[in-house]
PDB file of N, CA and C in Angstrom:
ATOM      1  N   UNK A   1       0.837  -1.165   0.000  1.00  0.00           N
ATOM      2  CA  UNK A   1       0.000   0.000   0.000  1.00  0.00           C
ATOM      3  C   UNK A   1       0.891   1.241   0.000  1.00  0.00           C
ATOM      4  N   UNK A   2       0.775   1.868  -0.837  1.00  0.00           N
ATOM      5  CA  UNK A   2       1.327   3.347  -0.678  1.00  0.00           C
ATOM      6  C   UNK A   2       0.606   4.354  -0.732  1.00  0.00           C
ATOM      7  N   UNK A   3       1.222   5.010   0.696  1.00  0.00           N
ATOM      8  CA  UNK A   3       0.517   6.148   1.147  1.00  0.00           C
ATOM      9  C   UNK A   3       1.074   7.522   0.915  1.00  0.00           C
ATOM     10  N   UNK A   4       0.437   8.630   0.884  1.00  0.00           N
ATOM     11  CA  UNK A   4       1.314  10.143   0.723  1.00  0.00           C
ATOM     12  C   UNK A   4       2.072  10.131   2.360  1.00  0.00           C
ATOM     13  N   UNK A   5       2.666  10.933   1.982  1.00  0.00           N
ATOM     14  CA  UNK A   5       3.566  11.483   3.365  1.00  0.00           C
ATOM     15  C   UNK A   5       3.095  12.937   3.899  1.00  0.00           C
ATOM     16  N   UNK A   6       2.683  13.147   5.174  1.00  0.00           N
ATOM     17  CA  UNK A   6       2.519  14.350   5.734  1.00  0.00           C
ATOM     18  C   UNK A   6       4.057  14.713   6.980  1.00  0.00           C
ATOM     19  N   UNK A   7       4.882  16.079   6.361  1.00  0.00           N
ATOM     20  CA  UNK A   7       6.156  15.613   6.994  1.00  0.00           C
ATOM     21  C   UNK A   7       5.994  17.130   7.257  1.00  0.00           C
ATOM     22  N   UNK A   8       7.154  17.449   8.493  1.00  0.00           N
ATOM     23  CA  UNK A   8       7.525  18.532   8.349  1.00  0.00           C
ATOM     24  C   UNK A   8       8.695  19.684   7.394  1.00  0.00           C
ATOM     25  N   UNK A   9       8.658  20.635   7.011  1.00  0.00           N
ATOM     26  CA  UNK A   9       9.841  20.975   6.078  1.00  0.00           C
ATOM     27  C   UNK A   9      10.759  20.286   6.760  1.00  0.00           C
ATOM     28  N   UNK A  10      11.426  20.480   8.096  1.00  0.00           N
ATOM     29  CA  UNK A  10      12.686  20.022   8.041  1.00  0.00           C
ATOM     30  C   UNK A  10      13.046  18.299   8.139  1.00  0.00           C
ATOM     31  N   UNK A  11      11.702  17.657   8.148  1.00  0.00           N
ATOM     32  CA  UNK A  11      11.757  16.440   7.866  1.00  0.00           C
ATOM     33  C   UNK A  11      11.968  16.131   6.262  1.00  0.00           C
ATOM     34  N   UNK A  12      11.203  17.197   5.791  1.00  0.00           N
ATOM     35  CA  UNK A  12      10.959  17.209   4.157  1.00  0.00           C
ATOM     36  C   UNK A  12      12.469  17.467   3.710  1.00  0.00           C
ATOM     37  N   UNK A  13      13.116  18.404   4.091  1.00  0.00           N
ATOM     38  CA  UNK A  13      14.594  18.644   3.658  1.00  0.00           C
ATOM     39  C   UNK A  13      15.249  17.451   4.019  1.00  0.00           C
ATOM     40  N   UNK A  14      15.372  16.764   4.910  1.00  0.00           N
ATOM     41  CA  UNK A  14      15.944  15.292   5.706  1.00  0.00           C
ATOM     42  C   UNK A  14      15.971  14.678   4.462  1.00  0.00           C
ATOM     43  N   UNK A  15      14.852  14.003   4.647  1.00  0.00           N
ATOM     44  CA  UNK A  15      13.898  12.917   3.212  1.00  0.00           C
ATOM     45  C   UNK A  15      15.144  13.334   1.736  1.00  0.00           C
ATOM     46  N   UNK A  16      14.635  14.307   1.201  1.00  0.00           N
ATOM     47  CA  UNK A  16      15.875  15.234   0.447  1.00  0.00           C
ATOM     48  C   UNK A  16      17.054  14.825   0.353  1.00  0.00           C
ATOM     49  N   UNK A  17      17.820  14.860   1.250  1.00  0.00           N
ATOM     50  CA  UNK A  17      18.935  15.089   1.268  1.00  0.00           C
ATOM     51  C   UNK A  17      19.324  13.570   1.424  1.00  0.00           C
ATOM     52  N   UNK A  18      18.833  12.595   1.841  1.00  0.00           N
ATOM     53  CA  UNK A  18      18.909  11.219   2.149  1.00  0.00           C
ATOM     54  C   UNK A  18      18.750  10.694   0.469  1.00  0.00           C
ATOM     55  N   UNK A  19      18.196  11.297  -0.483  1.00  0.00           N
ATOM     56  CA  UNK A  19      17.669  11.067  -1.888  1.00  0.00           C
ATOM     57  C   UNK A  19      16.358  10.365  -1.720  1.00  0.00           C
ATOM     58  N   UNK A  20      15.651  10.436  -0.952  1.00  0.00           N
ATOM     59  CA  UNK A  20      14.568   9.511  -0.934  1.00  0.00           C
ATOM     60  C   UNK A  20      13.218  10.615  -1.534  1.00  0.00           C
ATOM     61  N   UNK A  21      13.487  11.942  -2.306  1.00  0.00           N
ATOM     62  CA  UNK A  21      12.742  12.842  -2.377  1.00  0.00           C
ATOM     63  C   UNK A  21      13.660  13.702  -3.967  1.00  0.00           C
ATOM     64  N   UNK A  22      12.881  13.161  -4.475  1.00  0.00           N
ATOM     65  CA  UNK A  22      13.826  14.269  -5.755  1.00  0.00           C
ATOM     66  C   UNK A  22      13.447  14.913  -5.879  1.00  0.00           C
ATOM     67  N   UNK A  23      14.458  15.961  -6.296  1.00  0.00           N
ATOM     68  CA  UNK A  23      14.521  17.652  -6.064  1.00  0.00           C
ATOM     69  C   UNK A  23      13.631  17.955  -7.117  1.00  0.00           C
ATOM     70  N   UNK A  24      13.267  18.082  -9.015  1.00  0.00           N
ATOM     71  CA  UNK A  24      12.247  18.126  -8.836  1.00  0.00           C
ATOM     72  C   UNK A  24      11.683  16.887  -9.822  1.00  0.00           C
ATOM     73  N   UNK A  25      10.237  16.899 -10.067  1.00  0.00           N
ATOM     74  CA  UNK A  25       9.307  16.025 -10.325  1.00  0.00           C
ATOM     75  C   UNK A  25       9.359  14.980  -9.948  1.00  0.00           C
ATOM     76  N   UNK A  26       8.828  14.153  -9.746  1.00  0.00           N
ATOM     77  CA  UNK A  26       7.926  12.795  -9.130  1.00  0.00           C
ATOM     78  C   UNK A  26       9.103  11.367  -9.951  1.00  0.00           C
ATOM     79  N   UNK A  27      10.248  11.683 -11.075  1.00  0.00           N
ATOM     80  CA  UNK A  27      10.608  10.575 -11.418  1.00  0.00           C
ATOM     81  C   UNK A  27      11.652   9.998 -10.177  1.00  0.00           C
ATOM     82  N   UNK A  28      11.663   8.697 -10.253  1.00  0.00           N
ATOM     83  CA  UNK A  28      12.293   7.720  -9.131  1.00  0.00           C
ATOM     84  C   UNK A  28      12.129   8.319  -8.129  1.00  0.00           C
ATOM     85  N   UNK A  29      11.086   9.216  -7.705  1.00  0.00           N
ATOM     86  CA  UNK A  29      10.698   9.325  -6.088  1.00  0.00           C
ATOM     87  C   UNK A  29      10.579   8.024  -5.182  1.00  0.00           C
ATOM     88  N   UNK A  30      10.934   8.190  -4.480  1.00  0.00           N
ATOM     89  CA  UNK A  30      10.753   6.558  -3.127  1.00  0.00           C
ATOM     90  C   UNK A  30       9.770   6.977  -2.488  1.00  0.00           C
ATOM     91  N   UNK A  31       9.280   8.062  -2.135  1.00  0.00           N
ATOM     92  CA  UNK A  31       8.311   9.046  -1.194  1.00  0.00           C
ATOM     93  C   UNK A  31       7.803  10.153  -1.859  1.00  0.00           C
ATOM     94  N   UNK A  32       5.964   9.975  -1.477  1.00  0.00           N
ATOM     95  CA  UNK A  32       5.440  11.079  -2.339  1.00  0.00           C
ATOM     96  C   UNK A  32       4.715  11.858  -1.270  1.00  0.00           C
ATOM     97  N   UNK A  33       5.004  13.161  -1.366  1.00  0.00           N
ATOM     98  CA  UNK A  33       5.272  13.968  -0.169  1.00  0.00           C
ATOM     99  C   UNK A  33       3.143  14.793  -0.100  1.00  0.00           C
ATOM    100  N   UNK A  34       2.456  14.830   0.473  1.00  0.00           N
ATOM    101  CA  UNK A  34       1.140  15.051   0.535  1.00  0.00           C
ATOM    102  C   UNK A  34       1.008  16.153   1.225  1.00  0.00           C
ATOM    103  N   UNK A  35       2.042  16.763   1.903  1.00  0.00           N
ATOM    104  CA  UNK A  35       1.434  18.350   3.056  1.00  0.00           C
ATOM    105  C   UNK A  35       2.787  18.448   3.745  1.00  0.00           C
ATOM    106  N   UNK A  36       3.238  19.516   3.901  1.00  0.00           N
ATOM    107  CA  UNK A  36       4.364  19.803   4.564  1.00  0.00           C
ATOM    108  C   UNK A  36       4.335  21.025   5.002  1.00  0.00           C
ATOM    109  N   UNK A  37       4.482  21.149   6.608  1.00  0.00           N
ATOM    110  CA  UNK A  37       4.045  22.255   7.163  1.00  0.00           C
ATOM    111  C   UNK A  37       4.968  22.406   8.357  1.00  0.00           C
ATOM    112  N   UNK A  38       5.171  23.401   8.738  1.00  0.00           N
ATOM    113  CA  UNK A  38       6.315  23.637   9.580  1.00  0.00           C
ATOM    114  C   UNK A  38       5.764  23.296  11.596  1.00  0.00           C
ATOM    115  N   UNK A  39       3.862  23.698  11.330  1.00  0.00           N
ATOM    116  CA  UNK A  39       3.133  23.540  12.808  1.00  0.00           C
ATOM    117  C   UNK A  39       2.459  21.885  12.566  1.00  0.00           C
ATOM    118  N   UNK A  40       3.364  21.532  14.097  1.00  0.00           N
ATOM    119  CA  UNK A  40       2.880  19.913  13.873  1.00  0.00           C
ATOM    120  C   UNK A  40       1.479  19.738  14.558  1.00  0.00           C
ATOM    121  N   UNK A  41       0.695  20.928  14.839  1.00  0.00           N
ATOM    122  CA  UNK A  41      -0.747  20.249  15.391  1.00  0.00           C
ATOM    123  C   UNK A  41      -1.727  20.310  14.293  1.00  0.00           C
ATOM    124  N   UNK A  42      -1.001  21.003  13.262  1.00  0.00           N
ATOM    125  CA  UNK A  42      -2.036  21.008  12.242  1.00  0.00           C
ATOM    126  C   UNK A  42      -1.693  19.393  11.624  1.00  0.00           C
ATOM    127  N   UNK A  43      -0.518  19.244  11.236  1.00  0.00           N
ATOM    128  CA  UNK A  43      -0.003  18.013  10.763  1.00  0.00           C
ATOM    129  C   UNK A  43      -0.701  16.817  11.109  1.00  0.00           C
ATOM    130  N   UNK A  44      -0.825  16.727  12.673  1.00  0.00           N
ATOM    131  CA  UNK A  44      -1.565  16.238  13.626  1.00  0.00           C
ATOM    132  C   UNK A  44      -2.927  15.516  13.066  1.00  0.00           C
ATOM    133  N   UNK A  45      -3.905  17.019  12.661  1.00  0.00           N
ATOM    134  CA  UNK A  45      -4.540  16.442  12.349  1.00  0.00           C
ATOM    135  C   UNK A  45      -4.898  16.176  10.867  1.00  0.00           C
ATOM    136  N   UNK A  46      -4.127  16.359  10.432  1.00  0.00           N
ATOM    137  CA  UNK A  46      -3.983  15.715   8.838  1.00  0.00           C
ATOM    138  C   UNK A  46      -4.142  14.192   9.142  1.00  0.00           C
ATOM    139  N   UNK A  47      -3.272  13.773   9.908  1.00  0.00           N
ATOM    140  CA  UNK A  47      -3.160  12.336  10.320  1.00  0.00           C
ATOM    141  C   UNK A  47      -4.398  11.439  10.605  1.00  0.00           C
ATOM    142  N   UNK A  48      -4.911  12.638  11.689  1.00  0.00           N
ATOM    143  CA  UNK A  48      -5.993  12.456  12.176  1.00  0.00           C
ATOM    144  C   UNK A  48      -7.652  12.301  10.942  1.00  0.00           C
ATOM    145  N   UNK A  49      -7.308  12.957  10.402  1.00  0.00           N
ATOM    146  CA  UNK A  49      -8.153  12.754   9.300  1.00  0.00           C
ATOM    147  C   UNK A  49      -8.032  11.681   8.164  1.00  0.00           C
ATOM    148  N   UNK A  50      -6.994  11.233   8.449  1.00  0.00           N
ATOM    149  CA  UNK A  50      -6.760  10.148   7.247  1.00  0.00           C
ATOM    150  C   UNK A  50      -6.259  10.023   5.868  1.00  0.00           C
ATOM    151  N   UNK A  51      -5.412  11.896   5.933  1.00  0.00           N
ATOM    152  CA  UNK A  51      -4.822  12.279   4.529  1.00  0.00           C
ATOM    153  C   UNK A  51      -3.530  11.471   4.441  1.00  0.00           C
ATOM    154  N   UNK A  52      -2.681  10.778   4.841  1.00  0.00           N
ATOM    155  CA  UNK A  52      -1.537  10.065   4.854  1.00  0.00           C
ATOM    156  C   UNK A  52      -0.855   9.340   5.795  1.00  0.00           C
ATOM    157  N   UNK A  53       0.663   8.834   6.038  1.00  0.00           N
ATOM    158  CA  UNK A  53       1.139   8.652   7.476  1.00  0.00           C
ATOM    159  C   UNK A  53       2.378   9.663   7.348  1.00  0.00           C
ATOM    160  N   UNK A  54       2.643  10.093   8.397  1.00  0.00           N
ATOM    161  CA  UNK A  54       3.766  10.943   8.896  1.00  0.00           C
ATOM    162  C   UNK A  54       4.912  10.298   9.609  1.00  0.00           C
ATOM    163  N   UNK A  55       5.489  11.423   9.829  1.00  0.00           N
ATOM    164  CA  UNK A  55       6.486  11.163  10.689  1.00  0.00           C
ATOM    165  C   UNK A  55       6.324  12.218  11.719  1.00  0.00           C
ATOM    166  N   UNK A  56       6.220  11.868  12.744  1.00  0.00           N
ATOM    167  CA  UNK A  56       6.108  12.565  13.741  1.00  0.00           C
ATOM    168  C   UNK A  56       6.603  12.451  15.058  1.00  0.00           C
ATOM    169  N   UNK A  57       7.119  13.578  15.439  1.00  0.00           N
ATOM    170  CA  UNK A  57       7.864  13.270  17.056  1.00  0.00           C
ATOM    171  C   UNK A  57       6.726  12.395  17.916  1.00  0.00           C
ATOM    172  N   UNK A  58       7.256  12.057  18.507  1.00  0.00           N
ATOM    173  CA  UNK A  58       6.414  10.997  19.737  1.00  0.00           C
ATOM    174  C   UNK A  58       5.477  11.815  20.353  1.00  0.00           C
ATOM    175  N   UNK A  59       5.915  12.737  21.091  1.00  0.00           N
ATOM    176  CA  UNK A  59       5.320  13.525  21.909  1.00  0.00           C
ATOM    177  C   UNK A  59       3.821  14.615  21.414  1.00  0.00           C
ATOM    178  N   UNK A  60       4.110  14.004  19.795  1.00  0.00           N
ATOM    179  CA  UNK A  60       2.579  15.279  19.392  1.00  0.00           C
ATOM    180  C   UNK A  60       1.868  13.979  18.858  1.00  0.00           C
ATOM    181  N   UNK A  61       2.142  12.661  18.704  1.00  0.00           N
ATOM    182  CA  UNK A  61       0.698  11.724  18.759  1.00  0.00           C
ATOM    183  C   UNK A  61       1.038  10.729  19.553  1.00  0.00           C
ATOM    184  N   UNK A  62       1.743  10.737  20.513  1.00  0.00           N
ATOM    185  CA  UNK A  62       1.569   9.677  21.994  1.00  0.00           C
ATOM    186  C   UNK A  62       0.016   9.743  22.262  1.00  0.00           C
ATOM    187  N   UNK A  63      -0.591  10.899  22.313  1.00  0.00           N
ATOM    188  CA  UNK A  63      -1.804  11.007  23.219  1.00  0.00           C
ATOM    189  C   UNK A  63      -2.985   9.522  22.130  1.00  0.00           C
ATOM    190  N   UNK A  64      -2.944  10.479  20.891  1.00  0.00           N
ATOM    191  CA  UNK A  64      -3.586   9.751  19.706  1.00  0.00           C
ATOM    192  C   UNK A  64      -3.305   8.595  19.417  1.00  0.00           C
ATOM    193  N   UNK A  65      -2.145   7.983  19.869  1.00  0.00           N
ATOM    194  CA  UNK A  65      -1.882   6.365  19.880  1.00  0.00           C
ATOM    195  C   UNK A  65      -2.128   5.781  20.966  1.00  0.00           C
ATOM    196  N   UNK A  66      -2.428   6.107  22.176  1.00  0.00           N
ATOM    197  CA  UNK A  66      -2.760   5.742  23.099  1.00  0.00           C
ATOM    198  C   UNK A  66      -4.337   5.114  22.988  1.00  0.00           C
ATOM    199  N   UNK A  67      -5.011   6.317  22.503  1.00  0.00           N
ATOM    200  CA  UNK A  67      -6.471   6.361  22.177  1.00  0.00           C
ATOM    201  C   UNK A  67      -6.710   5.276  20.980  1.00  0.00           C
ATOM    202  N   UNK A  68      -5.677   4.598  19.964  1.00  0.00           N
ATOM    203  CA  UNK A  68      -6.045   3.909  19.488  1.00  0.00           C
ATOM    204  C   UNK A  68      -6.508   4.917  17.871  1.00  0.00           C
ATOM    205  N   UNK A  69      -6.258   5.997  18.206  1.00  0.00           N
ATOM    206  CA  UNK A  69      -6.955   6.743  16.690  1.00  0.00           C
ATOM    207  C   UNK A  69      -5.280   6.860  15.062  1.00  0.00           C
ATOM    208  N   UNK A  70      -4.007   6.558  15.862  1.00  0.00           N
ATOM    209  CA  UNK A  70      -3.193   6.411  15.301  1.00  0.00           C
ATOM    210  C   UNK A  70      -2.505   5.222  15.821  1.00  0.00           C
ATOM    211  N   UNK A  71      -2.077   4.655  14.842  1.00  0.00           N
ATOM    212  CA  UNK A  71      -1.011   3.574  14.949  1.00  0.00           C
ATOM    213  C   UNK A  71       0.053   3.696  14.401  1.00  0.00           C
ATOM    214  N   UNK A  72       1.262   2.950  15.603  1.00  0.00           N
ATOM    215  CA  UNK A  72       2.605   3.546  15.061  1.00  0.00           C
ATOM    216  C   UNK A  72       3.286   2.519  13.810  1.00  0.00           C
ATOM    217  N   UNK A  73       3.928   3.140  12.809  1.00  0.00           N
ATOM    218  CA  UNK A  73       4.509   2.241  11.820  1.00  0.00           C
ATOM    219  C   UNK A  73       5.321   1.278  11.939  1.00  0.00           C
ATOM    220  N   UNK A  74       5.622   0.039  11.492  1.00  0.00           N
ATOM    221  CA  UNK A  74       6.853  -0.617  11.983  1.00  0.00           C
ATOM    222  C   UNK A  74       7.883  -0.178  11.464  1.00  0.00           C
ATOM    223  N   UNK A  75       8.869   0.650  11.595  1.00  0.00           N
ATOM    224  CA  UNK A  75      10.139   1.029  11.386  1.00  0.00           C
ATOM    225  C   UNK A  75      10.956   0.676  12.535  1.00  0.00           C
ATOM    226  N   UNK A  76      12.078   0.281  11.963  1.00  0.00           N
ATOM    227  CA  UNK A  76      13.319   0.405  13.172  1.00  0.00           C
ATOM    228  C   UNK A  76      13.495   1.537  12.936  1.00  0.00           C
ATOM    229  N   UNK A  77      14.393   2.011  14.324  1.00  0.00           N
ATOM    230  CA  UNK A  77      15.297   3.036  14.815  1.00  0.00           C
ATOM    231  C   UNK A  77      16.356   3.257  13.619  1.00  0.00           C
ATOM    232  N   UNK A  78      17.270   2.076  13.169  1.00  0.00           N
ATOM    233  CA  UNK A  78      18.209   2.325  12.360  1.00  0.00           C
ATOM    234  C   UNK A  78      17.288   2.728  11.095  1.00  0.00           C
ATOM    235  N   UNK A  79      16.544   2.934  10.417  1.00  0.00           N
ATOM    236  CA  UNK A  79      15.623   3.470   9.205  1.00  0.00           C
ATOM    237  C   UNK A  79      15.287   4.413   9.455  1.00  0.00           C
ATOM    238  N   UNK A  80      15.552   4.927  10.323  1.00  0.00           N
ATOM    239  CA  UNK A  80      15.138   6.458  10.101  1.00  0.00           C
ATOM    240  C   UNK A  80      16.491   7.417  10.865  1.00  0.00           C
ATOM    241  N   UNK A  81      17.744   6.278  11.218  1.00  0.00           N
ATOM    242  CA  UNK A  81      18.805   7.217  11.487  1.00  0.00           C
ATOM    243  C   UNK A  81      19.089   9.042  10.770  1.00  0.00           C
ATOM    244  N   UNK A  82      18.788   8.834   9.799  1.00  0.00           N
ATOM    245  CA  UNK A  82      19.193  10.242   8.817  1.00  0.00           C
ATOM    246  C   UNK A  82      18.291  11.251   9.472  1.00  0.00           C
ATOM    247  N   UNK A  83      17.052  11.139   9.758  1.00  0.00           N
ATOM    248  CA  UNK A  83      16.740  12.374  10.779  1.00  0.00           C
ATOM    249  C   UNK A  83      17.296  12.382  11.916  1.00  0.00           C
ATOM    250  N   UNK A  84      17.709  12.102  12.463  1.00  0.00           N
ATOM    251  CA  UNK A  84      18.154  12.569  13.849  1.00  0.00           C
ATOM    252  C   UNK A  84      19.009  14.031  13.696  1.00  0.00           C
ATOM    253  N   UNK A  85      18.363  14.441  14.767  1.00  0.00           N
ATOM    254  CA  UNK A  85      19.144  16.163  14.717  1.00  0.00           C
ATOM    255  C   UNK A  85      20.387  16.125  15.919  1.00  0.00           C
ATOM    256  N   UNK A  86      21.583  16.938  15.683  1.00  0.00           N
ATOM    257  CA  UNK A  86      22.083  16.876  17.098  1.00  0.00           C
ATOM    258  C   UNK A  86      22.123  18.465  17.599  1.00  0.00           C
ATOM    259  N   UNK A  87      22.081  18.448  18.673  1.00  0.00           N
ATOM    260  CA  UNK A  87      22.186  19.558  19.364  1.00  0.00           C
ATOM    261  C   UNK A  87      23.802  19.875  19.966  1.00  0.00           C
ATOM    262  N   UNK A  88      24.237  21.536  20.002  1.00  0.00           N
ATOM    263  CA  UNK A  88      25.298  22.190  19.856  1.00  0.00           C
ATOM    264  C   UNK A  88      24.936  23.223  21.281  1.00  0.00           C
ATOM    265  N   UNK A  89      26.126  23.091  22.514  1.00  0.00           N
ATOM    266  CA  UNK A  89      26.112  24.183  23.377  1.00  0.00           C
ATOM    267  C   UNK A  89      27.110  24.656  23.410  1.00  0.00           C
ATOM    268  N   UNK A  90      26.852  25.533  22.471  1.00  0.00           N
ATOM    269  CA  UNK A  90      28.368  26.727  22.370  1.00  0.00           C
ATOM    270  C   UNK A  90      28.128  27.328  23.541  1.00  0.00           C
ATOM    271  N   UNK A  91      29.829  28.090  23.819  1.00  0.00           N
ATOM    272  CA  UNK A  91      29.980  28.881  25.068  1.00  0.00           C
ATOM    273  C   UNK A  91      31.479  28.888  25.058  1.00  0.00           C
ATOM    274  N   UNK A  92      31.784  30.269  25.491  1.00  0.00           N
ATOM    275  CA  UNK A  92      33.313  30.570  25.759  1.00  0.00           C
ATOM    276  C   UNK A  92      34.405  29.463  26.206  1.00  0.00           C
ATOM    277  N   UNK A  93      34.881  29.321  26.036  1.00  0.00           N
ATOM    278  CA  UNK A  93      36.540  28.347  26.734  1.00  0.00           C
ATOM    279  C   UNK A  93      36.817  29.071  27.919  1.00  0.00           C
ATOM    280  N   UNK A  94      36.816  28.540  28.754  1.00  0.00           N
ATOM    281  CA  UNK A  94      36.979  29.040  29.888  1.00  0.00           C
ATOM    282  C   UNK A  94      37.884  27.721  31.035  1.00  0.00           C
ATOM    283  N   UNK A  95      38.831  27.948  31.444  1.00  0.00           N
ATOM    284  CA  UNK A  95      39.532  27.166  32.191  1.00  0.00           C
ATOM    285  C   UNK A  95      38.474  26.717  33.823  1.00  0.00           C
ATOM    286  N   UNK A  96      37.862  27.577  34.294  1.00  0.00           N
ATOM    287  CA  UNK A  96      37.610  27.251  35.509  1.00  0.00           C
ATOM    288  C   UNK A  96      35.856  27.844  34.911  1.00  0.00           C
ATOM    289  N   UNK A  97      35.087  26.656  34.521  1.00  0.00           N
ATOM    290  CA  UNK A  97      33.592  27.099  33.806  1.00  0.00           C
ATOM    291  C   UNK A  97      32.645  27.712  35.620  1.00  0.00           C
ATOM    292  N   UNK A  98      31.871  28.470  35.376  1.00  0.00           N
ATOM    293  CA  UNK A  98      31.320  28.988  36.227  1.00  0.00           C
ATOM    294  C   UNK A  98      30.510  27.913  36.638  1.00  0.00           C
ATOM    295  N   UNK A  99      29.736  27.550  38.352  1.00  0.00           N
ATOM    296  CA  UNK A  99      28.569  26.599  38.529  1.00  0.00           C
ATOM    297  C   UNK A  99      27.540  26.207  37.728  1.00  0.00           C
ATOM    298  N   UNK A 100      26.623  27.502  37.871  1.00  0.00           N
ATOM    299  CA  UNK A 100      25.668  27.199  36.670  1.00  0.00           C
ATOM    300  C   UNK A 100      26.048  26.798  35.442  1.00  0.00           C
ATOM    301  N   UNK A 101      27.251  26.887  34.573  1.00  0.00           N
ATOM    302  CA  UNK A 101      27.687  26.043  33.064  1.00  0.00           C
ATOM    303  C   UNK A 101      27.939  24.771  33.545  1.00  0.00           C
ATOM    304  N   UNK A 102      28.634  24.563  34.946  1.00  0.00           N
ATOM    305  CA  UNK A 102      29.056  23.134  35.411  1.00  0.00           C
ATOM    306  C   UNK A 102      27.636  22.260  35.390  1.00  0.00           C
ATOM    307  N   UNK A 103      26.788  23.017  35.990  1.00  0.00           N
ATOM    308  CA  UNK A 103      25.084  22.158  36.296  1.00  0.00           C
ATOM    309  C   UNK A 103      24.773  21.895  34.965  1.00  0.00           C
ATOM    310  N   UNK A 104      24.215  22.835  34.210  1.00  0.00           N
ATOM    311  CA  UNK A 104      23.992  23.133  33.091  1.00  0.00           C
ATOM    312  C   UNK A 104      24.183  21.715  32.023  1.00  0.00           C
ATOM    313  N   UNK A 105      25.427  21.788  32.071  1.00  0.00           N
ATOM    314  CA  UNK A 105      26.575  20.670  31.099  1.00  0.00           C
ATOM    315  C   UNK A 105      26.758  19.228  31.784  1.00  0.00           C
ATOM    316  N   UNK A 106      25.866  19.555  32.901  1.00  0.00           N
ATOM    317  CA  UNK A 106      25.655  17.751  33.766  1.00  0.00           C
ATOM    318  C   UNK A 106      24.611  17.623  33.264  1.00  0.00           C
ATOM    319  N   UNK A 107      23.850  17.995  33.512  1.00  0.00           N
ATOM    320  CA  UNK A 107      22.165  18.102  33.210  1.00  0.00           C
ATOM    321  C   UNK A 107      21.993  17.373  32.148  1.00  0.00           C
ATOM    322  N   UNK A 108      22.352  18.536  30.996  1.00  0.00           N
ATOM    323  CA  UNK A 108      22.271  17.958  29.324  1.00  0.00           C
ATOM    324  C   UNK A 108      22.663  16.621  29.279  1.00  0.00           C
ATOM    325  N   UNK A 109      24.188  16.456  29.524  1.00  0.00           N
ATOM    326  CA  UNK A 109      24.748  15.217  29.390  1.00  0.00           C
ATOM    327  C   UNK A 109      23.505  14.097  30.163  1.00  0.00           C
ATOM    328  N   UNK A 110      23.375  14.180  31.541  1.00  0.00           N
ATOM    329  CA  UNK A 110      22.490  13.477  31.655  1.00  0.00           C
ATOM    330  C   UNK A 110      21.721  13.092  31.006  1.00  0.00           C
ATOM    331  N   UNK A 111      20.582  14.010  30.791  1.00  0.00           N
ATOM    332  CA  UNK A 111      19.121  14.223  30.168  1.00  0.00           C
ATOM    333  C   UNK A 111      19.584  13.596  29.120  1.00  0.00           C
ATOM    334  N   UNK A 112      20.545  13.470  27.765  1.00  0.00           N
ATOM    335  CA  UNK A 112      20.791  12.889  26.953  1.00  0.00           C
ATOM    336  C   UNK A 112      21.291  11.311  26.616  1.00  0.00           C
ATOM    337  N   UNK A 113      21.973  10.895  27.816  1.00  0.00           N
ATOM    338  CA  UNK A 113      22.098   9.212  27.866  1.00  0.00           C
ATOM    339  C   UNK A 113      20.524   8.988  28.254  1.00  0.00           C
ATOM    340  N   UNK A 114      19.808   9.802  29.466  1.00  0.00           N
ATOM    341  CA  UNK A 114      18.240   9.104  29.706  1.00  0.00           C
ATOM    342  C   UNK A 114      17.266   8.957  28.732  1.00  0.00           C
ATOM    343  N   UNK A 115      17.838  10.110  27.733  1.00  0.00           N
ATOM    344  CA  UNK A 115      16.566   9.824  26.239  1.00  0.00           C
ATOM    345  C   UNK A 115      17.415   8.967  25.358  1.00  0.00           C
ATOM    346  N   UNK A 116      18.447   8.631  25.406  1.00  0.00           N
ATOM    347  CA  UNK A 116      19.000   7.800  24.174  1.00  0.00           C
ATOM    348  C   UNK A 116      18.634   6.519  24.672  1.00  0.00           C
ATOM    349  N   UNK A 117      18.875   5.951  26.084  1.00  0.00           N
ATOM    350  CA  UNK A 117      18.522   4.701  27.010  1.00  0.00           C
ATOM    351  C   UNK A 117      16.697   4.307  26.573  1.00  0.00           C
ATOM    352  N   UNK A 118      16.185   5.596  26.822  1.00  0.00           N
ATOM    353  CA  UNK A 118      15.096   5.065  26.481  1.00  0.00           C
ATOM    354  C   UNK A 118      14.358   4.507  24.446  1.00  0.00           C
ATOM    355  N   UNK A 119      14.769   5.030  24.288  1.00  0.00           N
ATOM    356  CA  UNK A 119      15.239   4.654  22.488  1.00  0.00           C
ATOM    357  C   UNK A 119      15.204   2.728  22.046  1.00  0.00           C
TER     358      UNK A 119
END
């Protein structure tokens, strides 16, 4: 069964850049792109209505899969490696970093093995 895709641009640029989206017209497309919008509650309910499947962070249809009104796709983790975004905390070089950058830079680090663990 093939379905359209409801993605966000910067999912849409992802898709892109992976080649799974040619730059232009529809020849050897792998993915045919149906709505691309930058606000994911509208996206949301695109889904919700039944215009395609998405890709979507967890956290804007956890509620809707819970309820049974979306179901999640079978993809592995490694298939969709190419989106993953990483995050950058620039900040001065500093030999002796102030407390709050020390907390700060535990925190993250933390917070980041606890969401990768959970993955």
């Amino acid at each position: 069964m093939r379905q359209p895709l409801i993605s966000s641009a910067l999912t849409a640029q992802k898709l892109r850049m992976a080649g799974l989206l040619p730059e232009r017209g529809p020849e050897g497309a792998h993915v045919r792109l149906r709505l691309v919008s930058p606000n994911f509650y509208f996206l949301r309910d695109a889904l919700l209505q039944g215009l395609g499947v998405g890709l979507m962070p967890d956290y804007m249809v956890q509620e809707a899969m819970n309820q049974g009104a979306l179901e999640p796709l079978p993809l592995s983790p490694e298939s969709l490696g190419f989106l993953t975004t990483a995050m950058f905390l620039l900040h001065l070089p500093t030999r002796y970093p102030s407390r709050p950058m020390t907390l700060l830079l535990d925190f993250l680090e933390e917070r980041s093995k606890w969401q990768h663990n959970e993955d």
